[in-house]
N, C-alpha and C. Protein backbone atom coordinates (compact mmCIF):
# COMPACT_ATOMS: atom_id res chain seq x y z
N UNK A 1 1.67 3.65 18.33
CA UNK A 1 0.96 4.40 19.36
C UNK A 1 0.24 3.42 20.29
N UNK A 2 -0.37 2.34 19.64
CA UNK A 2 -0.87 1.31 20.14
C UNK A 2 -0.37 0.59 21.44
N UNK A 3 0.84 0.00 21.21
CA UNK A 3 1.77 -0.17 21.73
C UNK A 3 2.65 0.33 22.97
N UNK A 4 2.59 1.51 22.67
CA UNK A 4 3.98 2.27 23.89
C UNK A 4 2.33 2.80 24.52
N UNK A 5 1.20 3.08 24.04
CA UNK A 5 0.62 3.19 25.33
C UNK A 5 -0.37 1.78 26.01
N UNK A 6 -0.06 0.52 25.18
CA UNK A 6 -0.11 -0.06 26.03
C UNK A 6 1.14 -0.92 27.02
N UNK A 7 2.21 -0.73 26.75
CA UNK A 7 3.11 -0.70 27.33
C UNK A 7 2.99 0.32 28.77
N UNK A 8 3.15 0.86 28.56
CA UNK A 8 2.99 2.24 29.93
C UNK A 8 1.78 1.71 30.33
N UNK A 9 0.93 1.48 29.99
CA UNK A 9 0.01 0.84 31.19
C UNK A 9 0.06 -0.49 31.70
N UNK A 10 0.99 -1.06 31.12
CA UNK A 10 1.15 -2.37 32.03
C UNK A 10 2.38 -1.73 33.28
N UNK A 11 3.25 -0.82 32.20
CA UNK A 11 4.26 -0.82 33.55
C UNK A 11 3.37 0.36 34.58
N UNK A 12 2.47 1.17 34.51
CA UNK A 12 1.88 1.65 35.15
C UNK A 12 1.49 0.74 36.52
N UNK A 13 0.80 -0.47 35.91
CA UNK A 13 -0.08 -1.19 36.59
C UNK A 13 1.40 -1.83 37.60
N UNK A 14 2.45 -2.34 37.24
CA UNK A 14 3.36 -2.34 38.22
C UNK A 14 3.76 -1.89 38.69
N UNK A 15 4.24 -0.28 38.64
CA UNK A 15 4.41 0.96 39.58
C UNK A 15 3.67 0.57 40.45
N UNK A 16 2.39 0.42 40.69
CA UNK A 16 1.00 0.31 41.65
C UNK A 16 1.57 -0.67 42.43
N UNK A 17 1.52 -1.83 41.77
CA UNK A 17 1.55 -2.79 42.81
C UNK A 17 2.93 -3.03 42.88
N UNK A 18 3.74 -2.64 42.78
CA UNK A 18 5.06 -2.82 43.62
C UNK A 18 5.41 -1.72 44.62
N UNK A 19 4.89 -0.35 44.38
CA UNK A 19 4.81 0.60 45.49
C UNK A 19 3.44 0.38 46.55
N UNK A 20 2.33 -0.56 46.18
CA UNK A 20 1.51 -1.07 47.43
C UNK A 20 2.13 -2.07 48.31
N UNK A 21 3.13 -2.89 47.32
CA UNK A 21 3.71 -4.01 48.27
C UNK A 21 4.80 -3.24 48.96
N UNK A 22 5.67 -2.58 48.67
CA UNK A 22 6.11 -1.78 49.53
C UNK A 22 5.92 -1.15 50.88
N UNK A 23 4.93 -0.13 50.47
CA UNK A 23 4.35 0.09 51.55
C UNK A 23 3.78 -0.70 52.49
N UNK A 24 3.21 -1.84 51.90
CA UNK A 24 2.90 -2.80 53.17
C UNK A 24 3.90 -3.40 53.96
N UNK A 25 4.94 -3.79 53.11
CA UNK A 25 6.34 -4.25 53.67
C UNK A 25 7.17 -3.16 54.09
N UNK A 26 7.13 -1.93 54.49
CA UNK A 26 8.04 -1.25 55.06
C UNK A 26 8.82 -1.69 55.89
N UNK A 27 7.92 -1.13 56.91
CA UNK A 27 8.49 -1.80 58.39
C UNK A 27 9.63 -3.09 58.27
N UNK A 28 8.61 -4.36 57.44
CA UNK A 28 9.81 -5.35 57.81
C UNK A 28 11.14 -5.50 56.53
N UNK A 29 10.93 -4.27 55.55
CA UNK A 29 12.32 -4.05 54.68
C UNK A 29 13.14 -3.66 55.87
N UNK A 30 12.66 -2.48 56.79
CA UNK A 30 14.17 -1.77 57.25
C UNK A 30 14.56 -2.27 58.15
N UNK A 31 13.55 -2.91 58.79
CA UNK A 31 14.10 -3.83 60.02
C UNK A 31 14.74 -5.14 59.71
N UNK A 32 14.37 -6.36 58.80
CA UNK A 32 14.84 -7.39 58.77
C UNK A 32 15.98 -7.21 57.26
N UNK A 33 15.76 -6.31 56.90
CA UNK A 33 16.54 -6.62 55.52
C UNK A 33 17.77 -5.03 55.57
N UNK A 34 17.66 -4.53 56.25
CA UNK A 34 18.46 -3.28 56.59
C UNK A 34 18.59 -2.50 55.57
N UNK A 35 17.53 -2.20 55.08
CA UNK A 35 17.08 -1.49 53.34
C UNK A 35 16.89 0.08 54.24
N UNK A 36 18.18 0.44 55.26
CA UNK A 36 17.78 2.06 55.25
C UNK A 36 18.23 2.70 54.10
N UNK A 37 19.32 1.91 52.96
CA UNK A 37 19.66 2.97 52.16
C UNK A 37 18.39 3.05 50.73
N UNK A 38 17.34 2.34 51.05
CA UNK A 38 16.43 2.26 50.17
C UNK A 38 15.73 3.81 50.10
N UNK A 39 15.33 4.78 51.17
CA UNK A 39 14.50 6.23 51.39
C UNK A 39 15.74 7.04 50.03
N UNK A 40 17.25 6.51 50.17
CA UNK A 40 17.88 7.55 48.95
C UNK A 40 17.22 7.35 47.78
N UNK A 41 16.64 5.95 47.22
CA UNK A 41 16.18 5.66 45.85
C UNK A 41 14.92 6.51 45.96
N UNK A 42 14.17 7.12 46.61
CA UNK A 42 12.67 7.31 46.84
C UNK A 42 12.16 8.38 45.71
N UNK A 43 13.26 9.44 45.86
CA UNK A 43 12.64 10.27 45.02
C UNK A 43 13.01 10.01 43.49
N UNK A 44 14.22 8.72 42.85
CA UNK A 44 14.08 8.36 41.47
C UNK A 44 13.15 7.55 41.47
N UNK A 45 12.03 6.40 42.35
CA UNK A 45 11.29 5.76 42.36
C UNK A 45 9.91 6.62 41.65
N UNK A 46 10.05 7.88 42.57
CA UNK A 46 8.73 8.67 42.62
C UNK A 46 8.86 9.39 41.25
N UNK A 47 9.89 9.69 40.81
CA UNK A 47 10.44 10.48 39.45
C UNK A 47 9.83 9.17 38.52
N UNK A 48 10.42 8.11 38.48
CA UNK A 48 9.78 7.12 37.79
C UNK A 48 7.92 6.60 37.38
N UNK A 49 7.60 7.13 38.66
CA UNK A 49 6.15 7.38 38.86
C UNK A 49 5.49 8.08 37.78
N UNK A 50 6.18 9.16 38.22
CA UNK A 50 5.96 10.59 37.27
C UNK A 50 6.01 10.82 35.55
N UNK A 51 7.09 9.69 35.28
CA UNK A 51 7.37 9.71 34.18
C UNK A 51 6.19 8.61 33.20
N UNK A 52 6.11 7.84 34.17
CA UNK A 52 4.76 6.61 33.96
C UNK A 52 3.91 7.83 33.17
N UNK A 53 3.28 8.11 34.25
CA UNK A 53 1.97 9.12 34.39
C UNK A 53 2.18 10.23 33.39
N UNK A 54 2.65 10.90 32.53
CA UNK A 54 3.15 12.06 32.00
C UNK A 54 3.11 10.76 30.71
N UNK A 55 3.77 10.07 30.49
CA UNK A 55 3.70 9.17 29.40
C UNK A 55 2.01 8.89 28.93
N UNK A 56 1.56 8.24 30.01
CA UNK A 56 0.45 7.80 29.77
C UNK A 56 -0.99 9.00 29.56
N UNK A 57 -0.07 9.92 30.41
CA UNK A 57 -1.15 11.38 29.75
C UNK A 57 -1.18 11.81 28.49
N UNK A 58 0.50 12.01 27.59
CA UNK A 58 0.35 12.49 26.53
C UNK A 58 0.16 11.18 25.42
N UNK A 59 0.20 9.80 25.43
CA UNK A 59 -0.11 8.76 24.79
C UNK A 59 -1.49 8.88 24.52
N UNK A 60 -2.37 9.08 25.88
CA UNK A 60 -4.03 9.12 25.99
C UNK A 60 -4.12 10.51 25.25
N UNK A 61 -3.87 11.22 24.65
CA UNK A 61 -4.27 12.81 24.40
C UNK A 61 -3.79 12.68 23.24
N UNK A 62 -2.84 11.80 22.54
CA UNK A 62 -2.34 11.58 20.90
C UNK A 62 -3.74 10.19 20.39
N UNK A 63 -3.72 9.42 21.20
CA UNK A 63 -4.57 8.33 20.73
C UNK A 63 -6.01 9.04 20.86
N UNK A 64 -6.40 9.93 21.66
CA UNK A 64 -7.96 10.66 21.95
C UNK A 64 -7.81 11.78 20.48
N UNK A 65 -6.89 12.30 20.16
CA UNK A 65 -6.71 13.28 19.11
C UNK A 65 -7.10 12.69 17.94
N UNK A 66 -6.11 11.24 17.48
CA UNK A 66 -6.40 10.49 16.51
C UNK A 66 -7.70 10.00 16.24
N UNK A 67 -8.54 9.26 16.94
CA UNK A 67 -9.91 8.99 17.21
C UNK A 67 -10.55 10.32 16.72
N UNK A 68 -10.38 11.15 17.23
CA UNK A 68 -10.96 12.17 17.04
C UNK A 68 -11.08 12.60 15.40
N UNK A 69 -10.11 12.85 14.63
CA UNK A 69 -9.58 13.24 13.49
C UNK A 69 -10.29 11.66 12.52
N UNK A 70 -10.35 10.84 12.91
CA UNK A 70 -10.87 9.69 12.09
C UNK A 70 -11.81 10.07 12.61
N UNK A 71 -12.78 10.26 13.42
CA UNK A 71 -14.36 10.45 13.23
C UNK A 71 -14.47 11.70 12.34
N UNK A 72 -13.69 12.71 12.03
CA UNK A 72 -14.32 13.71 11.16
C UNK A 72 -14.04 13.07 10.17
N UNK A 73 -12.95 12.31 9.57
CA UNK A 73 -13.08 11.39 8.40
C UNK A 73 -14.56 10.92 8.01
N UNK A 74 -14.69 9.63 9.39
CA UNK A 74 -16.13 8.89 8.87
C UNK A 74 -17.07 9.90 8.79
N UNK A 75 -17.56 11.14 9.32
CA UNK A 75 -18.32 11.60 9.13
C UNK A 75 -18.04 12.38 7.50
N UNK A 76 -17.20 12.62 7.25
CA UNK A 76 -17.45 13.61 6.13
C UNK A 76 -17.93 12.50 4.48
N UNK A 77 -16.93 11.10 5.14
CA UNK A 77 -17.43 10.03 4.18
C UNK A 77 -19.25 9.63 4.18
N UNK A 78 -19.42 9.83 5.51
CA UNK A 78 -20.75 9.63 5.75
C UNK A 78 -21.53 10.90 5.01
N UNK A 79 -21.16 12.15 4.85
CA UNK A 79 -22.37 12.85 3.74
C UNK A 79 -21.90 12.63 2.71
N UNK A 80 -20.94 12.63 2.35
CA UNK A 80 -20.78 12.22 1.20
C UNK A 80 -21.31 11.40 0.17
N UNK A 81 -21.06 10.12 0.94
CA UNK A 81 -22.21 9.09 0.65
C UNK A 81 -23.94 9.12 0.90
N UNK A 82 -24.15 9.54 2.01
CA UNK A 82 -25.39 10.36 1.68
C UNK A 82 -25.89 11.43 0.38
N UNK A 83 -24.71 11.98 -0.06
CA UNK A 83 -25.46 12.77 -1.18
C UNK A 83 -25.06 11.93 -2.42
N UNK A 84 -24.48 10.67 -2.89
CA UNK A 84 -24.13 10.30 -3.41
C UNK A 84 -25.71 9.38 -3.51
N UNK A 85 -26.38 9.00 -2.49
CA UNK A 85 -27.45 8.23 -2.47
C UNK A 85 -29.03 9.14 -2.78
N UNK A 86 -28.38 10.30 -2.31
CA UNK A 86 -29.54 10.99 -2.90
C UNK A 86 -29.35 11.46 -4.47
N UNK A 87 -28.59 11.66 -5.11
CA UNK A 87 -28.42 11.91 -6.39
C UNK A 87 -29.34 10.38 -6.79
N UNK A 88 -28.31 9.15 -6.05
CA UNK A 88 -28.69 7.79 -6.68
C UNK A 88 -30.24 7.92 -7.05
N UNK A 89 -31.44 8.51 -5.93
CA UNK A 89 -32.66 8.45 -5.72
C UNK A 89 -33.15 9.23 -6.50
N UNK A 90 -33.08 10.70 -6.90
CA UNK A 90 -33.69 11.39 -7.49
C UNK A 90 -33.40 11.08 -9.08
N UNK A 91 -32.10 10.81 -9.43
CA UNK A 91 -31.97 9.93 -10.71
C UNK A 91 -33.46 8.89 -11.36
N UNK A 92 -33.55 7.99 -10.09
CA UNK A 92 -34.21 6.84 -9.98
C UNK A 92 -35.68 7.22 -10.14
N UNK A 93 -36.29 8.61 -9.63
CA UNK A 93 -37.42 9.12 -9.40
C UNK A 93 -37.47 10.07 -10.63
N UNK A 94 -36.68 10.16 -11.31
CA UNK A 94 -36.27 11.36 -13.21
C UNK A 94 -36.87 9.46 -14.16
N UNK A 95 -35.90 8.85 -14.11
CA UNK A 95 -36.38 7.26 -14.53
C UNK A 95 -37.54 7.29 -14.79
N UNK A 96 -38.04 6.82 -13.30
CA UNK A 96 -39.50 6.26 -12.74
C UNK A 96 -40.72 7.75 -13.71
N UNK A 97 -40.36 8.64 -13.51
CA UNK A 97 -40.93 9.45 -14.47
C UNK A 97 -41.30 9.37 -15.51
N UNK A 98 -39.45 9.27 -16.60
CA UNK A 98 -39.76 9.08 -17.75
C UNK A 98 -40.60 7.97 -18.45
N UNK A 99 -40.30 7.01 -17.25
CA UNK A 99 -40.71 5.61 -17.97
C UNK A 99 -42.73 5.29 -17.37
N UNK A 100 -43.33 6.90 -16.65
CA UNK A 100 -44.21 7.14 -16.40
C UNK A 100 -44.99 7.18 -18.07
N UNK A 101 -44.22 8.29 -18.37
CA UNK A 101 -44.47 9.23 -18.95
C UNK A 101 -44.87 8.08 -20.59
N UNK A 102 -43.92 7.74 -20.45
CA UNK A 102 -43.80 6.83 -21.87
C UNK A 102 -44.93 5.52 -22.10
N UNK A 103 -45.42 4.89 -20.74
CA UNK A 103 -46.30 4.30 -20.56
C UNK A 103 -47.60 5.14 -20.94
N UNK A 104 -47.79 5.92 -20.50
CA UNK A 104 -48.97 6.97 -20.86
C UNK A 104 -48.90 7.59 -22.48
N UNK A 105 -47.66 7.91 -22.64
CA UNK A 105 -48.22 8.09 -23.97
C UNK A 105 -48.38 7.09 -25.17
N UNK A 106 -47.88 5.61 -24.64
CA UNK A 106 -48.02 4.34 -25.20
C UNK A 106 -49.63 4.24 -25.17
N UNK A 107 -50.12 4.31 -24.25
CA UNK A 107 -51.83 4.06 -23.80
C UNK A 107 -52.30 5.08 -24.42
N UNK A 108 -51.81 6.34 -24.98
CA UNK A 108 -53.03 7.11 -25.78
C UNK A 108 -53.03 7.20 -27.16
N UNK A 109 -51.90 6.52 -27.47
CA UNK A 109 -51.86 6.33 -28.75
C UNK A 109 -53.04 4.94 -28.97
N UNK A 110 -52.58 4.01 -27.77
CA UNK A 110 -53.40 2.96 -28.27
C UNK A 110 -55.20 3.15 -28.38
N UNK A 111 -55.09 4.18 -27.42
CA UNK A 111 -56.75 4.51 -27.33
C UNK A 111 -57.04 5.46 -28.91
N UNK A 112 -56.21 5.96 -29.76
CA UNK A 112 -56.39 6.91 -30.85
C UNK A 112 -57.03 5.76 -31.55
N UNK A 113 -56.38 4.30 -31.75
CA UNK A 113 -56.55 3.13 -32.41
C UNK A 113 -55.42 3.24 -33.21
N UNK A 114 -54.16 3.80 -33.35
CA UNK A 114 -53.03 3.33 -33.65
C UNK A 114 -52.64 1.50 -32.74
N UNK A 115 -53.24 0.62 -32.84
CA UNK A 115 -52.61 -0.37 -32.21
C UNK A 115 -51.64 -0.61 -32.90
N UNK A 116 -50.99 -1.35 -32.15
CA UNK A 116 -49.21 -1.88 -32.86
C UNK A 116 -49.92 -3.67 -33.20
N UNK A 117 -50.67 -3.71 -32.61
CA UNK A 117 -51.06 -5.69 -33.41
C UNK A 117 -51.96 -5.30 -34.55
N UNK A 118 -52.88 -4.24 -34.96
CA UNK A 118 -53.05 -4.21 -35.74
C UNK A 118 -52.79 -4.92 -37.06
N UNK A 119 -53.21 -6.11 -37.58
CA UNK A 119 -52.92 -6.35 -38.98
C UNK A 119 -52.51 -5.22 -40.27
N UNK A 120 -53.36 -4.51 -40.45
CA UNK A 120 -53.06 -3.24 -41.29
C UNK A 120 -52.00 -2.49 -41.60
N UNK A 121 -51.54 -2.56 -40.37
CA UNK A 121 -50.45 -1.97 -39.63
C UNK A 121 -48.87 -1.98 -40.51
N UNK A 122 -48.52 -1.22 -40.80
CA UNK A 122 -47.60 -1.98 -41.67
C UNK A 122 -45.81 -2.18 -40.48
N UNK A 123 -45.33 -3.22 -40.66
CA UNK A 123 -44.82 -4.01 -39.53
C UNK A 123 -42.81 -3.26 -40.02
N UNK A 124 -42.43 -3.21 -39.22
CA UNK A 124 -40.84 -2.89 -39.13
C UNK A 124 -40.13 -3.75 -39.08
């Protein structure tokens, strides 16, 4: 796709400038070069035009489609991964909890006077 539409726009870009040089050179095609039978080619020239342009319309409208269809990709990867990061977080904040939780009840045991250095203590 890449390709044939950048192809068609290079030959685009020579359509242009070989029908500007033309036109500037009219006059001295038919006069010095006797190119009257050149006006018969005019309308496969202009057909050629046409075909440029019609190329390069439906190339631009397959490559704008595609673009298109890969951004709903990245986006749908994009929540995805967003909820994949919020699970990550609230996991992390269930953690941060438990390991709240366990600190505190480490500290009230120690305040009962269950210490764990305790000598008395009988050891595991």
């Amino acid at each position: 796709m890449k390709n044939a539409r950048f192809i068609l726009l290079i030959a685009g870009l020579l359509y242009t400038v070989v029908t500007i040089i033309l036109m500037m050179q009219e006059e001295s095609l038919y006069n010095n070069l006797n190119l009257l039978n050149l006006l018969d080619y005019f309308k496969y020239w202009m057909m050629l035009g046409l075909i440029i342009l019609v190329g390069l319309i439906v190339t631009g409208t397959l490559y704008t489609r595609s673009l298109e269809k890969q951004n709903r990709h990245l986006l749908q990867e994009h929540a995805a991964t967003k909820a994949k990061l919020y699970d990550i977080e609230q996991k992390r904040l269930e953690e941060d909890e438990q390991a709240g939780r366990r600190i505190e009840s480490f500290r009230q045991s120690l305040d009962k006077g269950k210490k764990p250095t305790d000598p008395d203590a009988p050891r595991a």
